[in-house]
Protein backbone atom coordinates (compact mmCIF):
# COMPACT_ATOMS: atom_id res chain seq x y z
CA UNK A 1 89.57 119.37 83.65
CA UNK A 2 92.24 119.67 86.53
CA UNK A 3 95.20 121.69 85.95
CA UNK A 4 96.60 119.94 88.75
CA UNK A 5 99.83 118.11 88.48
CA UNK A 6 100.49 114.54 88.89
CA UNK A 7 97.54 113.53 89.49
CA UNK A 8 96.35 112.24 86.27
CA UNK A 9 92.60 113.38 84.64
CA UNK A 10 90.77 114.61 87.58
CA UNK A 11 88.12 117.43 87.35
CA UNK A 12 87.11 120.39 89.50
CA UNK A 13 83.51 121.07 89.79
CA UNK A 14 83.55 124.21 91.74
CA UNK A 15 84.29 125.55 94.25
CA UNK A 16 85.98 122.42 96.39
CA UNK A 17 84.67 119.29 94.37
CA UNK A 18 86.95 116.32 92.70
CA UNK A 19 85.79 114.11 90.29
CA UNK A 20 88.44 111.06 89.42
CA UNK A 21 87.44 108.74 87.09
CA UNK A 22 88.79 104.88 88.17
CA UNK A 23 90.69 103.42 85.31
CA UNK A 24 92.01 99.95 85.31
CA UNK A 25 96.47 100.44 85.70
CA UNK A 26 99.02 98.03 84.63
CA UNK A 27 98.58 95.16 82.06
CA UNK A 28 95.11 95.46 81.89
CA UNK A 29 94.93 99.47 80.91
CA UNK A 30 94.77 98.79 77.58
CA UNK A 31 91.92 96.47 77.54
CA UNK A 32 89.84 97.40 79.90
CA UNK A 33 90.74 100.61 80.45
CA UNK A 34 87.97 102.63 82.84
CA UNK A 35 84.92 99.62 82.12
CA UNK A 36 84.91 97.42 85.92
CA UNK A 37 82.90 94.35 85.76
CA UNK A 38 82.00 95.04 89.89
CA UNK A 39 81.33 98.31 91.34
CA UNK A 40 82.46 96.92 94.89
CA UNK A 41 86.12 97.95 94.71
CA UNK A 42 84.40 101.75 94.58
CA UNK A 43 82.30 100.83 97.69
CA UNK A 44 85.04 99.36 99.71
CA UNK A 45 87.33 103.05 98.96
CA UNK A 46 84.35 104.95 100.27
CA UNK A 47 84.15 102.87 103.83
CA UNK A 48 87.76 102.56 104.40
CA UNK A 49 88.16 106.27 103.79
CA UNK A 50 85.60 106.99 106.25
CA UNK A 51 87.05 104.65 108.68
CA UNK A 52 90.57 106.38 108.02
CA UNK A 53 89.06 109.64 108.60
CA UNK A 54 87.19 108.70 112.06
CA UNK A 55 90.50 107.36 112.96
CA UNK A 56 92.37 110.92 112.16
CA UNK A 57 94.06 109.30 109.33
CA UNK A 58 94.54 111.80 106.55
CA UNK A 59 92.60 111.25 103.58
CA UNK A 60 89.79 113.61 101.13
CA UNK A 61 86.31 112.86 102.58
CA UNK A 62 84.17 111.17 99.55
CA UNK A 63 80.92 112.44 98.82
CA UNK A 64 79.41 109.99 96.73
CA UNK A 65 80.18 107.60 94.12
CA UNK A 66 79.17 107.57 90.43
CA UNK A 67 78.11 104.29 88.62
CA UNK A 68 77.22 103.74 85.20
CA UNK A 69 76.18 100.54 83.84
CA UNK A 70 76.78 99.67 80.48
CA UNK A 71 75.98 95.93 79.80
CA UNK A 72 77.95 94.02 81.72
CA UNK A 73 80.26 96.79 82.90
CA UNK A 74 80.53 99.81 84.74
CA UNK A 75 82.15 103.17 84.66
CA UNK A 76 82.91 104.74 88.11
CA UNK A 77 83.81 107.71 89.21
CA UNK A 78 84.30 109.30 93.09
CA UNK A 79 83.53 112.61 93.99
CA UNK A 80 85.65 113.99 97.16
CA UNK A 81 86.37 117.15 98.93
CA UNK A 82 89.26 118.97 97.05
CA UNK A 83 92.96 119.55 99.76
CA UNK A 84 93.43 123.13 98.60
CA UNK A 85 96.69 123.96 97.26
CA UNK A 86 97.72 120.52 97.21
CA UNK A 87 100.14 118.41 95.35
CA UNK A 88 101.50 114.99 94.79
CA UNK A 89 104.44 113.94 96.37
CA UNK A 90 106.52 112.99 92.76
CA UNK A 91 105.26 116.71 91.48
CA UNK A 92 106.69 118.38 94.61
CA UNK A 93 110.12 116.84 94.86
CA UNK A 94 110.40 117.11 90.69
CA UNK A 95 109.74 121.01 91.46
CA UNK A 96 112.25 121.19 94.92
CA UNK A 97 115.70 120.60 95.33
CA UNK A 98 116.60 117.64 97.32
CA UNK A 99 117.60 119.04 100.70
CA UNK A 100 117.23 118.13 103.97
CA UNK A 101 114.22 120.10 104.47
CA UNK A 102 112.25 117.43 102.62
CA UNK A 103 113.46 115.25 105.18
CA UNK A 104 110.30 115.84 107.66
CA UNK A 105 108.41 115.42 104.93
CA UNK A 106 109.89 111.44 104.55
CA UNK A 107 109.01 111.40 108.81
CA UNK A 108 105.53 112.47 108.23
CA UNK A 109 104.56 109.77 105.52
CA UNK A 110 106.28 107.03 107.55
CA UNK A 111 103.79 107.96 110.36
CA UNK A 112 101.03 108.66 108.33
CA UNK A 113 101.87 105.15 107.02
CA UNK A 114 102.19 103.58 110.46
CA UNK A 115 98.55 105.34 112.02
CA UNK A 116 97.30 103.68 108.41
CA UNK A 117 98.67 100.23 109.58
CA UNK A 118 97.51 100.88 113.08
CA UNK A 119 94.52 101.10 111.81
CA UNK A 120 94.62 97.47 110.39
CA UNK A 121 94.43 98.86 106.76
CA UNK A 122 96.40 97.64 103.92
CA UNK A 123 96.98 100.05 100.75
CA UNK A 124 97.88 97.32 98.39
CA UNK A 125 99.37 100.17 95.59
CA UNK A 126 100.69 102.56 97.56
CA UNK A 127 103.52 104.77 95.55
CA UNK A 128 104.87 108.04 95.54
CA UNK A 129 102.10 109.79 93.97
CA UNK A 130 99.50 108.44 96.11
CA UNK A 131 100.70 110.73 98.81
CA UNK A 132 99.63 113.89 98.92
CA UNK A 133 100.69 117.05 100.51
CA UNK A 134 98.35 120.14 101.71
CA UNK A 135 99.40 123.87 101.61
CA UNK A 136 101.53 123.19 104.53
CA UNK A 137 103.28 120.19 103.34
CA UNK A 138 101.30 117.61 105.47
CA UNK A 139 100.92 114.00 103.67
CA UNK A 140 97.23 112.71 103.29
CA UNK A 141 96.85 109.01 101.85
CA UNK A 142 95.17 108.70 98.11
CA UNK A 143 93.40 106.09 96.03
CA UNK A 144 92.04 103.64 98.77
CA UNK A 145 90.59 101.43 95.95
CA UNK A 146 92.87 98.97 96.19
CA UNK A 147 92.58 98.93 100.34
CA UNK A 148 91.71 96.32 102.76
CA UNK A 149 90.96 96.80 106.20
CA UNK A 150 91.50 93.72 108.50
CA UNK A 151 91.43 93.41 112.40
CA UNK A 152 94.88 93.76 112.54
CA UNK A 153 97.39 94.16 109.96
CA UNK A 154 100.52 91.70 109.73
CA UNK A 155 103.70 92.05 109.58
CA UNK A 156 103.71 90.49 105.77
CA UNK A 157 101.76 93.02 104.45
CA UNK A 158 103.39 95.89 106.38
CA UNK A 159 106.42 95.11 105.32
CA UNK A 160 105.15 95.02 101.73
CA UNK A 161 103.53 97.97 101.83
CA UNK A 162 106.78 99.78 102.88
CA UNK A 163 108.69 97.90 100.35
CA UNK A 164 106.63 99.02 97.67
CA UNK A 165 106.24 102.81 98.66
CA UNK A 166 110.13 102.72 98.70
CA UNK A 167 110.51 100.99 95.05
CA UNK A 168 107.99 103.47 93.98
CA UNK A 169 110.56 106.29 95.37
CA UNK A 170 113.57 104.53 94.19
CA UNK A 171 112.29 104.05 90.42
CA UNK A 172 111.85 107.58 90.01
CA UNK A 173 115.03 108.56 90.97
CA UNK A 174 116.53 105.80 88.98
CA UNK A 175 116.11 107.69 85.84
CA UNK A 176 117.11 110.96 87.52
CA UNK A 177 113.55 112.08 86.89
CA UNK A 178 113.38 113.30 90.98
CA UNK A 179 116.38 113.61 93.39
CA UNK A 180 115.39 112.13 96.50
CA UNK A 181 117.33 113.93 100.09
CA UNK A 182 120.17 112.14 101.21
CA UNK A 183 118.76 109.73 104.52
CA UNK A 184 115.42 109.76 103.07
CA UNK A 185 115.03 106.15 103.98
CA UNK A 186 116.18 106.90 107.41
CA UNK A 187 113.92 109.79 108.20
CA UNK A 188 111.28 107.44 106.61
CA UNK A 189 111.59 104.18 108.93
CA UNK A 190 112.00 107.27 112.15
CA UNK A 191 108.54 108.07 111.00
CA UNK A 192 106.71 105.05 111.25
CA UNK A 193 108.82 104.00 114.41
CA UNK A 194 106.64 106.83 115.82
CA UNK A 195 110.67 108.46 116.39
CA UNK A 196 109.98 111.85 114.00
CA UNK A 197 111.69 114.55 115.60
């Protein structure tokens, strides 16, 4: 097991090796929980991430995928290339003041955000802790399970993307459990304007 924060159960298998282990969210958790009737939302993560990588998009490289059958379900798991050093973006600002030196930090997501829409991809759960940050604070996109790529990407669904990311952000700091920098939201839209200073 991972002593990694914020990340939920992950495992290391030495020396650079993640295993996560997909697990159903929301209402259906607690019924389900990590049994998948299809292994193809597995499949689709490992070819958008590849995609994403040969565009420069940053995101772990996946090895391989796991699937067990068992009846008429399946357990999955995906194995990826560990980010040394890294952390989740809701475990980093819980452990840093909110100042504006997180501000670049906002700017960098909103481009990595815009090169992911550029790329006609849609991350239809993307929140604050599916961004995460290398040793030198540089956001790489998580969890691509729940991607689609498309020829090109709308303005719907890049709008709703950015909508959720910044509900995700706002929720948290609802109940004062991270304090987000003051023009956060600014430096975020200057990102993915391509206007980052």
């Amino acid at each position: 097991p991972s002593n990694m924060k914020g990340r939920g159960r992950i495992y290391i298998l030495q020396p650079d090796l993640v295993v996560r282990n997909l697990s159903h969210g929301g209402m259906f958790a607690r019924i389900t929980g990590q049994r998948f009737l299809s292994p193809a939302r597995s499949i689709r993560e490992l070819e958008i991430s590849a995609f994403l990588r040969s565009k420069g998009v940053n995101t772990p490289e996946i090895l391989a995928i796991r699937i067990i059958h068992k009846g008429i379900f399946h357990t999955i798991s995906v194995i990826s290339k560990l980010v040394p050093e890294s952390v989740d973006l809701l475990t980093y600002l819980r452990e840093h003041h909110a100042d504006s030196d997180t501000l670049p930090i906002f700017e960098q997501t909103g481009d990595l955000i815009r090169r992911i829409h550029e790329s006609g991809v849609y991350h239809a759960d993307l929140h604050i802790k599916n961004i995460l940050l290398d040793e030198h604070l540089i956001p790489w996109i998580l969890d691509l399970d729940k991607a689609y790529r498309f020829s090109r990407l709308g303005f719907f669904l890049k709008h709703k993307t950015m909508q959720r990311f910044i509900h995700s952000c706002r929720k948290w700091q609802r109940g004062k459990r991270i304090m987000l920098p003051d023009g956060w939201e600014e430096a975020l839209g200057r990102g993915y304007r391509g206007e980052a200073e």
